[in-house]
N, C-alpha and C. Protein backbone atom coordinates (compact mmCIF):
# COMPACT_ATOMS: atom_id res chain seq x y z
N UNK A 1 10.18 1.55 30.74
CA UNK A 1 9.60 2.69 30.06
C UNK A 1 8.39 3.15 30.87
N UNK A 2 8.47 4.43 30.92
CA UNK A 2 7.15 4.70 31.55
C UNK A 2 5.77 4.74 30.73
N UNK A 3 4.86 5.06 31.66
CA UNK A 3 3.44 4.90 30.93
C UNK A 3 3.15 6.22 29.75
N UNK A 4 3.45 7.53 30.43
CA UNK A 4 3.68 8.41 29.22
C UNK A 4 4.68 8.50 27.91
N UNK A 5 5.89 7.85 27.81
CA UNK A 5 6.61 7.39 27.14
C UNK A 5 6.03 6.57 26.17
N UNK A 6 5.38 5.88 26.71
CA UNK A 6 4.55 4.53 25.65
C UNK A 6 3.87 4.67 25.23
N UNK A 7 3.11 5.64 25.24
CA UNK A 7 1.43 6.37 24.82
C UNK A 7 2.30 7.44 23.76
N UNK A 8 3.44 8.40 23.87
CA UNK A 8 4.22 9.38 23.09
C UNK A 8 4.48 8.29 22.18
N UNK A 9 5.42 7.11 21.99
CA UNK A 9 5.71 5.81 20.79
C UNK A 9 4.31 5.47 19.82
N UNK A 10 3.36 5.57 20.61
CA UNK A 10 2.36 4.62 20.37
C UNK A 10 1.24 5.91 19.31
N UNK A 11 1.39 6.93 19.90
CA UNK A 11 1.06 7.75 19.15
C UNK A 11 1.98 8.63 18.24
N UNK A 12 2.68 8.54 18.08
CA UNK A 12 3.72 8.75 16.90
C UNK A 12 3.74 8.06 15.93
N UNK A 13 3.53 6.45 16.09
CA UNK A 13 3.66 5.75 14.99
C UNK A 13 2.41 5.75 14.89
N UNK A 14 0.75 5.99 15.09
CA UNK A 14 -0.40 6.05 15.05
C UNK A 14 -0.84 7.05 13.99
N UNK A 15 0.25 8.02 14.00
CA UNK A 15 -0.53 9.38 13.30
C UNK A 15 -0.31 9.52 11.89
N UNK A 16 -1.33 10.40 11.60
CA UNK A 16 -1.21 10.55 10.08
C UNK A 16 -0.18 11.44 9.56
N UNK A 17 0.20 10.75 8.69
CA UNK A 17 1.79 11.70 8.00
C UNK A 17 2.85 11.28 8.28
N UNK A 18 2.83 10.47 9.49
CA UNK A 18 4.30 9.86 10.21
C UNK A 18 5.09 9.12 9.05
N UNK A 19 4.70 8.88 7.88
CA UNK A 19 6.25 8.55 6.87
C UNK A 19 6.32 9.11 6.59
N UNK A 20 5.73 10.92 6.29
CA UNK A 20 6.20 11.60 5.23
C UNK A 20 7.59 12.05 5.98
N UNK A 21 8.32 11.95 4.79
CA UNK A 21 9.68 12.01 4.71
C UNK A 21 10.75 10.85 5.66
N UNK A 22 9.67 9.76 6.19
CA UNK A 22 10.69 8.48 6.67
C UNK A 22 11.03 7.96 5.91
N UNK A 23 12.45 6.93 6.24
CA UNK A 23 13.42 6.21 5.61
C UNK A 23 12.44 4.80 5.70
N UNK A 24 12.78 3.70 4.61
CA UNK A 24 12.38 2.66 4.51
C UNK A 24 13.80 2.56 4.97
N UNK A 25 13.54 1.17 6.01
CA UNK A 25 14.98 0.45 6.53
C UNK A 25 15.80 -0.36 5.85
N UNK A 26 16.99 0.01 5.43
CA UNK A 26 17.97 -0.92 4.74
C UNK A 26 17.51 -2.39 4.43
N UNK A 27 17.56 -2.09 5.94
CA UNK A 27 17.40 -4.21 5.94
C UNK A 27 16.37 -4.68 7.30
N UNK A 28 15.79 -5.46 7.65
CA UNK A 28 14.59 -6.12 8.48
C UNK A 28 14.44 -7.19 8.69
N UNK A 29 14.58 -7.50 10.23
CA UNK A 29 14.53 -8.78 10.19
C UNK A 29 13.27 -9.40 10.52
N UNK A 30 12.77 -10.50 9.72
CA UNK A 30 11.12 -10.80 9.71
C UNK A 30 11.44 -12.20 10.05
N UNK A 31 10.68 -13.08 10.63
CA UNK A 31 10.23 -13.78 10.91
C UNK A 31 11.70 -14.62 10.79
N UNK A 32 12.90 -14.24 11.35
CA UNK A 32 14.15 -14.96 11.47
C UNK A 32 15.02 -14.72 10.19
N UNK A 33 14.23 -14.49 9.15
CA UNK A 33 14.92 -13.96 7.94
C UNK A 33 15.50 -12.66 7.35
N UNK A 34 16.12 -12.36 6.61
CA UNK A 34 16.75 -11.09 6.86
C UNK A 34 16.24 -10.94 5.69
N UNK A 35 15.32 -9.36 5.24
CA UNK A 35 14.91 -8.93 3.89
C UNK A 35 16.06 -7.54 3.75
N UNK A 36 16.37 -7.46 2.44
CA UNK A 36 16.93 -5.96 2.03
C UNK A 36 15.64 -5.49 1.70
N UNK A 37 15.00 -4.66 2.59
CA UNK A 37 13.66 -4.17 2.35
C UNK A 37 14.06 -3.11 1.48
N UNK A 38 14.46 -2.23 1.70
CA UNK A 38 15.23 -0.67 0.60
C UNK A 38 15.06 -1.51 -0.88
N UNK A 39 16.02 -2.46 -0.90
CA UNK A 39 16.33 -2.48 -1.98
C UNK A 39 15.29 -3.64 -2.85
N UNK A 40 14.64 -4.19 -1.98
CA UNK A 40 13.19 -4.94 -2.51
C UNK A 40 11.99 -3.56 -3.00
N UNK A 41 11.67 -2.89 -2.01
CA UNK A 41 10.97 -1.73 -2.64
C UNK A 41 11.35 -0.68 -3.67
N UNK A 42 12.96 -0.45 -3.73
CA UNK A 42 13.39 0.49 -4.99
C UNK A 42 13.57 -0.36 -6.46
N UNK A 43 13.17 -1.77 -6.54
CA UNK A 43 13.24 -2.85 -7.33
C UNK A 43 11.80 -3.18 -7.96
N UNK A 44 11.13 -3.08 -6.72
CA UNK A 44 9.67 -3.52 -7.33
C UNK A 44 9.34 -2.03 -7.45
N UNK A 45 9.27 -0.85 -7.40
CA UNK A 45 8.87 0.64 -7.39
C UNK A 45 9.33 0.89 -8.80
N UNK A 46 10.27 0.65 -9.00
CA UNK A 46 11.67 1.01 -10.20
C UNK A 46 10.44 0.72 -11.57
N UNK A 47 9.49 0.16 -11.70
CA UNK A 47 8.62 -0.53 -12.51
C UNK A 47 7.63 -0.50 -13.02
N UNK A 48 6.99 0.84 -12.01
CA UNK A 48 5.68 1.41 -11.78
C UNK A 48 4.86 0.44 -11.92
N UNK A 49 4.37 -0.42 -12.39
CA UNK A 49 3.81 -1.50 -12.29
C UNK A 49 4.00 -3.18 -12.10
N UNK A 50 3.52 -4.15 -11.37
CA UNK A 50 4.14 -5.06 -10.82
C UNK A 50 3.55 -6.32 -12.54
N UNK A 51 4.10 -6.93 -12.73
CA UNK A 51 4.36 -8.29 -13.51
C UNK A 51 3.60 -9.16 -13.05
N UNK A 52 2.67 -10.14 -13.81
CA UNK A 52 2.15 -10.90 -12.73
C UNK A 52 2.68 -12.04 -12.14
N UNK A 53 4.51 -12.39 -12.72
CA UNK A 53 4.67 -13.14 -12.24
C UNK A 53 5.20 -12.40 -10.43
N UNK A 54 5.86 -11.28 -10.91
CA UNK A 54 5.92 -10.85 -9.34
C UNK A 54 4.96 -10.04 -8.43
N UNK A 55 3.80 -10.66 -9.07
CA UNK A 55 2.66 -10.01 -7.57
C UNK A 55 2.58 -10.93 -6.57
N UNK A 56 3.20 -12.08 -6.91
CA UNK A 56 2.87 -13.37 -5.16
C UNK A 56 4.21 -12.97 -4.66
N UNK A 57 5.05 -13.26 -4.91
CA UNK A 57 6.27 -12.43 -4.20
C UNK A 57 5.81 -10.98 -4.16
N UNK A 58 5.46 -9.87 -4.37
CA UNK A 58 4.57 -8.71 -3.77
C UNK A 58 3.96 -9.16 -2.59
N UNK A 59 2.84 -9.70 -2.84
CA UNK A 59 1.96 -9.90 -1.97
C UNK A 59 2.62 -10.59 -0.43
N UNK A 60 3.37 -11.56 -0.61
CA UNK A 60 3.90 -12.31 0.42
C UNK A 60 4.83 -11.40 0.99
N UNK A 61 5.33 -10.18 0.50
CA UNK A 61 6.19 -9.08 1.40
C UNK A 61 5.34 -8.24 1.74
N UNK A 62 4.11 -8.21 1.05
CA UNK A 62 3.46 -7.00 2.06
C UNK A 62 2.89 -7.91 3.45
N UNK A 63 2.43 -9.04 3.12
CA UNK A 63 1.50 -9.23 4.13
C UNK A 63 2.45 -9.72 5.66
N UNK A 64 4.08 -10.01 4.87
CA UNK A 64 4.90 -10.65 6.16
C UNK A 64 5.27 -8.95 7.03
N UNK A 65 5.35 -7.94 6.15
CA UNK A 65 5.86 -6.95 6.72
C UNK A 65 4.41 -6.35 7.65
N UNK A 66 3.21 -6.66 6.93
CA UNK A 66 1.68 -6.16 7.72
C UNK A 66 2.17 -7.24 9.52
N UNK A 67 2.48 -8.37 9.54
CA UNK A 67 2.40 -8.96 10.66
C UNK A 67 3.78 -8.31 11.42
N UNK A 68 4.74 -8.29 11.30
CA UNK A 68 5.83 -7.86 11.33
C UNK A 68 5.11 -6.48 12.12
N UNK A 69 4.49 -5.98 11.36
CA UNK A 69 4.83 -4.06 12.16
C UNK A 69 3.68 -4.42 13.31
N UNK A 70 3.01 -5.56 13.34
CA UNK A 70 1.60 -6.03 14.46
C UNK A 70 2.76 -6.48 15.64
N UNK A 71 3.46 -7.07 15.27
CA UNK A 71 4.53 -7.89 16.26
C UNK A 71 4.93 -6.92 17.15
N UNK A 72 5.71 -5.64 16.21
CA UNK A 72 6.64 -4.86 17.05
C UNK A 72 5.86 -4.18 17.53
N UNK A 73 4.64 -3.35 17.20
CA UNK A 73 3.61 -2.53 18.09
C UNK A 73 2.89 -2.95 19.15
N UNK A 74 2.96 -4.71 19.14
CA UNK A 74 2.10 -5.26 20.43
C UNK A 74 3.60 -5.17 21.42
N UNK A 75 4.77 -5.50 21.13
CA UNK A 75 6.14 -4.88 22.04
C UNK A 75 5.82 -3.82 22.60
N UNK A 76 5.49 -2.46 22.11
CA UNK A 76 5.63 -1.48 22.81
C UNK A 76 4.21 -1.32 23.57
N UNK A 77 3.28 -2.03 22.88
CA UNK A 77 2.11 -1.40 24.02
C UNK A 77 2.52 -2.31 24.58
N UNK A 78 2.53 -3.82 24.75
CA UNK A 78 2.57 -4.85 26.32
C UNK A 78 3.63 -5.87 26.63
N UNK A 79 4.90 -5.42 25.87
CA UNK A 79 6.27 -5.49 26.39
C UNK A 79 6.70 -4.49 27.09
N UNK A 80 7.93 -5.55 27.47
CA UNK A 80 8.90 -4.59 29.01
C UNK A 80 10.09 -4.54 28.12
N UNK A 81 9.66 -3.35 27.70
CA UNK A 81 11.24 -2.96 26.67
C UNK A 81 11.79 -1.53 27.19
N UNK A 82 12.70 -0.97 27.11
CA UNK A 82 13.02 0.12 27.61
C UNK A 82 12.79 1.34 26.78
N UNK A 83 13.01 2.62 27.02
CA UNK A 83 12.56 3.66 26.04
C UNK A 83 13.20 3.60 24.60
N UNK A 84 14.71 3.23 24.75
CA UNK A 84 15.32 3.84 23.91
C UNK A 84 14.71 2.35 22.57
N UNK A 85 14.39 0.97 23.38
CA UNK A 85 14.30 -0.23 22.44
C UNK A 85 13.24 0.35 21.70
N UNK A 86 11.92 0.92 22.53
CA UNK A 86 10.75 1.19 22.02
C UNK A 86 10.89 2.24 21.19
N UNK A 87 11.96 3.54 20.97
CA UNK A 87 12.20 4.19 19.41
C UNK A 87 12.68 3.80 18.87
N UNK A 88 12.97 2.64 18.46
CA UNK A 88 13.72 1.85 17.66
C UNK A 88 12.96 1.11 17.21
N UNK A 89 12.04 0.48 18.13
CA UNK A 89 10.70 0.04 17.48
C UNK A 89 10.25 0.71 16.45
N UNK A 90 9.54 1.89 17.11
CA UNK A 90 8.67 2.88 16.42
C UNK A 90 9.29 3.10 15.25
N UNK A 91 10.81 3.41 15.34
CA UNK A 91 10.71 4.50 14.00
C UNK A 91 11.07 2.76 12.48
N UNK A 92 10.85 2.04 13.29
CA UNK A 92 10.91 0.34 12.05
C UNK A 92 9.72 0.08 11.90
N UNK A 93 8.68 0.46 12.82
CA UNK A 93 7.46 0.46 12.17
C UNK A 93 7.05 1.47 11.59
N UNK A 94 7.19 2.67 11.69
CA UNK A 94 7.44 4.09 10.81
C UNK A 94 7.86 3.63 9.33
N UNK A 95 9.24 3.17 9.09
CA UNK A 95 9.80 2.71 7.76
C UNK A 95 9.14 1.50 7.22
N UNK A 96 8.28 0.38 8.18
CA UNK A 96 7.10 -0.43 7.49
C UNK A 96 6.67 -0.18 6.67
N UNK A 97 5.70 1.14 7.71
CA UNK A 97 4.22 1.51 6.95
C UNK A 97 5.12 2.50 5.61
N UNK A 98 6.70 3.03 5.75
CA UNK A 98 6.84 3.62 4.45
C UNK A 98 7.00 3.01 3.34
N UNK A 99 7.48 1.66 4.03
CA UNK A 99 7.50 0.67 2.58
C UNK A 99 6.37 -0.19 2.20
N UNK A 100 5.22 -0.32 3.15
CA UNK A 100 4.43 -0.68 2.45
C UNK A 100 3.19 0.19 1.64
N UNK A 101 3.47 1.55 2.19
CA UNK A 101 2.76 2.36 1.08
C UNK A 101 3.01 2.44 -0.16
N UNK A 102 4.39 2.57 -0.43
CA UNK A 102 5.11 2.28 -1.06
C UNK A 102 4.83 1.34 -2.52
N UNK A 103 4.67 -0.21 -1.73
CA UNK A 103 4.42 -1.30 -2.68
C UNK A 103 2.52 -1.39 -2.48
N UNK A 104 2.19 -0.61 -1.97
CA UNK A 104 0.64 -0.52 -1.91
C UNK A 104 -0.11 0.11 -3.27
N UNK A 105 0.97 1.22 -3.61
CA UNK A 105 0.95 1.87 -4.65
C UNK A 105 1.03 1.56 -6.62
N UNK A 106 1.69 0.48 -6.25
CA UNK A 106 1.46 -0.21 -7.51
C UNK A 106 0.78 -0.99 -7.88
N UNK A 107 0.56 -1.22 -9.12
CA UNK A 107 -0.66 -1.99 -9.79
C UNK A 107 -0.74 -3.15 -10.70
N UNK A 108 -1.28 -3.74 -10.96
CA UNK A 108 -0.85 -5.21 -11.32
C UNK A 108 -1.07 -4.69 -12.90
N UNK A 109 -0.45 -5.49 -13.74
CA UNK A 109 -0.37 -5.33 -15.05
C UNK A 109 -1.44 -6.31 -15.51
N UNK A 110 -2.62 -6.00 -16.70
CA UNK A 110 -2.96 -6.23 -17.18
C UNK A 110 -3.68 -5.42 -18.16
N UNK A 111 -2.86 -5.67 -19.29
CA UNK A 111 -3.00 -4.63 -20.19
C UNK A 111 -3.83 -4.89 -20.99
N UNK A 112 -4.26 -5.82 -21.62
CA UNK A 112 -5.75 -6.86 -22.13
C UNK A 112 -6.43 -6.50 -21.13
N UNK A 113 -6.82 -6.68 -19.98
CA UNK A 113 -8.24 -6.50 -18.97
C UNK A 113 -8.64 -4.71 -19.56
N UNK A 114 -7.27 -3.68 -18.95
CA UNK A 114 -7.37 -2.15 -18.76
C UNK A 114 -8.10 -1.94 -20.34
N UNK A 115 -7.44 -2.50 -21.61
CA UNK A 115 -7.78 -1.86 -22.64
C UNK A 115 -9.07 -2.22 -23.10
N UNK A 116 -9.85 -3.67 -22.67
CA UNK A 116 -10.78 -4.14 -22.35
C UNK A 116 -12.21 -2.80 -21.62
N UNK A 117 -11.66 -2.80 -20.55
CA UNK A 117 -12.45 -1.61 -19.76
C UNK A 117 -12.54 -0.01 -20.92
N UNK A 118 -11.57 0.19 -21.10
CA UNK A 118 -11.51 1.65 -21.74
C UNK A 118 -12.15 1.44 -22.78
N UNK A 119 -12.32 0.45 -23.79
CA UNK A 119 -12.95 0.11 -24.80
C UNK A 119 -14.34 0.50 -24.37
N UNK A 120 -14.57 -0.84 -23.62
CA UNK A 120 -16.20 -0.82 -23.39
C UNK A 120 -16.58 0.80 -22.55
N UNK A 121 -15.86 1.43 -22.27
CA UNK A 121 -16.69 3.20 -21.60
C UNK A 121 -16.43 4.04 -22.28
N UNK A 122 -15.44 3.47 -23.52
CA UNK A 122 -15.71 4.48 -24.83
C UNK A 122 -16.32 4.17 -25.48
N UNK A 123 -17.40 2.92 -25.70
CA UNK A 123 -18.58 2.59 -26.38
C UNK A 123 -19.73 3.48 -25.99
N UNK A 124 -19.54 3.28 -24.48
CA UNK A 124 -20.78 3.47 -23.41
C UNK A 124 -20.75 5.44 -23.89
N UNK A 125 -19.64 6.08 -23.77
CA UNK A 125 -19.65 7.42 -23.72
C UNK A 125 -20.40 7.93 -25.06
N UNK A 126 -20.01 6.85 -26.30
CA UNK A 126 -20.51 7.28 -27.61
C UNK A 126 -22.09 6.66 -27.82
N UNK A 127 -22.40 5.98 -27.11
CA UNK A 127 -23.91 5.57 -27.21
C UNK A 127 -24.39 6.77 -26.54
N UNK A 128 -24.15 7.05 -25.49
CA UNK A 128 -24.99 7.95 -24.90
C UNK A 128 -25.00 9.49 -25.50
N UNK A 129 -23.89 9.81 -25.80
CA UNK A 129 -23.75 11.07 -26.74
C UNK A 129 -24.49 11.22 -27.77
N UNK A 130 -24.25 10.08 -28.76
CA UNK A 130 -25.08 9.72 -30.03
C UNK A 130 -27.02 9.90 -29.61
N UNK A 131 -27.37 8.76 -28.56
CA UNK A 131 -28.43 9.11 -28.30
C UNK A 131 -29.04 10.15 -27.79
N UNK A 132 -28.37 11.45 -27.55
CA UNK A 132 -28.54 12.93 -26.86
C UNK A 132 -28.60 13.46 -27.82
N UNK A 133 -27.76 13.24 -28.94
CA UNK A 133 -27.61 14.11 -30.04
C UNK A 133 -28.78 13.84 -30.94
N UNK A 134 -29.29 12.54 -31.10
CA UNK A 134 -30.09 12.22 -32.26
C UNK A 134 -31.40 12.17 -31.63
N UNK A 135 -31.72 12.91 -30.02
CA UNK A 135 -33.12 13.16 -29.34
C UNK A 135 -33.79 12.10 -28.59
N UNK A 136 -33.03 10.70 -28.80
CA UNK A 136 -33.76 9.50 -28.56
C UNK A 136 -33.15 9.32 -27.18
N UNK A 137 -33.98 8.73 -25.93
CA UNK A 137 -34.06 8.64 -24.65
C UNK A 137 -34.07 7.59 -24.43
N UNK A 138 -33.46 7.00 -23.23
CA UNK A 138 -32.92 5.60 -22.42
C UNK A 138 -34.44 5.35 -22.43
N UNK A 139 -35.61 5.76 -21.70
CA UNK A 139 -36.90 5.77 -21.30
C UNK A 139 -38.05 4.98 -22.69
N UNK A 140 -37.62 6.25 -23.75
CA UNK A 140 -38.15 5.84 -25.05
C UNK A 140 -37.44 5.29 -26.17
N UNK A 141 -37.82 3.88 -26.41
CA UNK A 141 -36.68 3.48 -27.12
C UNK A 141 -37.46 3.70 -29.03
N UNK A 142 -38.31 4.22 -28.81
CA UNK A 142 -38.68 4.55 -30.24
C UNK A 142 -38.35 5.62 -30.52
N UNK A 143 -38.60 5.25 -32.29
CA UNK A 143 -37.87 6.32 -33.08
C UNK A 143 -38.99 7.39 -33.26
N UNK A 144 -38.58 8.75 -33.58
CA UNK A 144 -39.72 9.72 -33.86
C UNK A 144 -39.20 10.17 -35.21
């Protein structure tokens, strides 16, 4: 591959927007193992929110696929791969970063913590209203 060739790969998969509208890859092979990535992300997505028993299985696919797309991008900058290996690279690290935006996007369930929070800043919203309304100031805590 030539040197301009590799810098065109390298900045393609670099830029901003490069998943919009990429394919997450069927299938991927990571670390000798074969993932149905498609169908791991249309599974955990399908859910809008992740379970806590499946956020360590989450987590352990994002972070194998984070090393994974490090692997194949150190190939094209300082491997001797040929052009056509190195778009083949690119566009699997392209469908990476689409699947891990993807599972980046969801949120862990805890519905006790969230209703927890909303509680306490709908306290906070009605103290402070109340005290605007009835003249009395954070500053002055006496009554007039």
């Amino acid at each position: 591959m030539k040197e301009y060739q590799r810098k065109q790969l390298l900045e393609r998969v670099g830029r901003d927007g490069s998943t919009v509208g990429a394919q997450i890859p069927d299938a991927i092979e990571i670390q000798g193992e074969k993932l149905d990535l498609r169908t791991f992300v249309f599974e955990i997505n399908r859910r809008e929110t992740v379970p806590p028993g499946e956020r360590e299985r989450v987590e352990t696919a994002k972070r194998n696929l984070r090393r994974e797309r490090v692997e194949r991008l150190d190939r094209i900058e300082n491997g001797e791969v040929s052009y056509e290996e190195g778009e083949t690279l690119a566009e699997s690290i392209i469908g990476i970063d689409r699947a891990l935006n993807a599972l980046d996007q969801l949120e862990p369930v805890d519905l006790e913590a969230e209703s927890q929070r909303q509680a306490a800043a709908d306290t906070k919203r009605w103290t402070r209203f109340l005290k605007k309304a009835l003249g009395h100031s954070d500053s002055n805590s006496r009554r007039r």
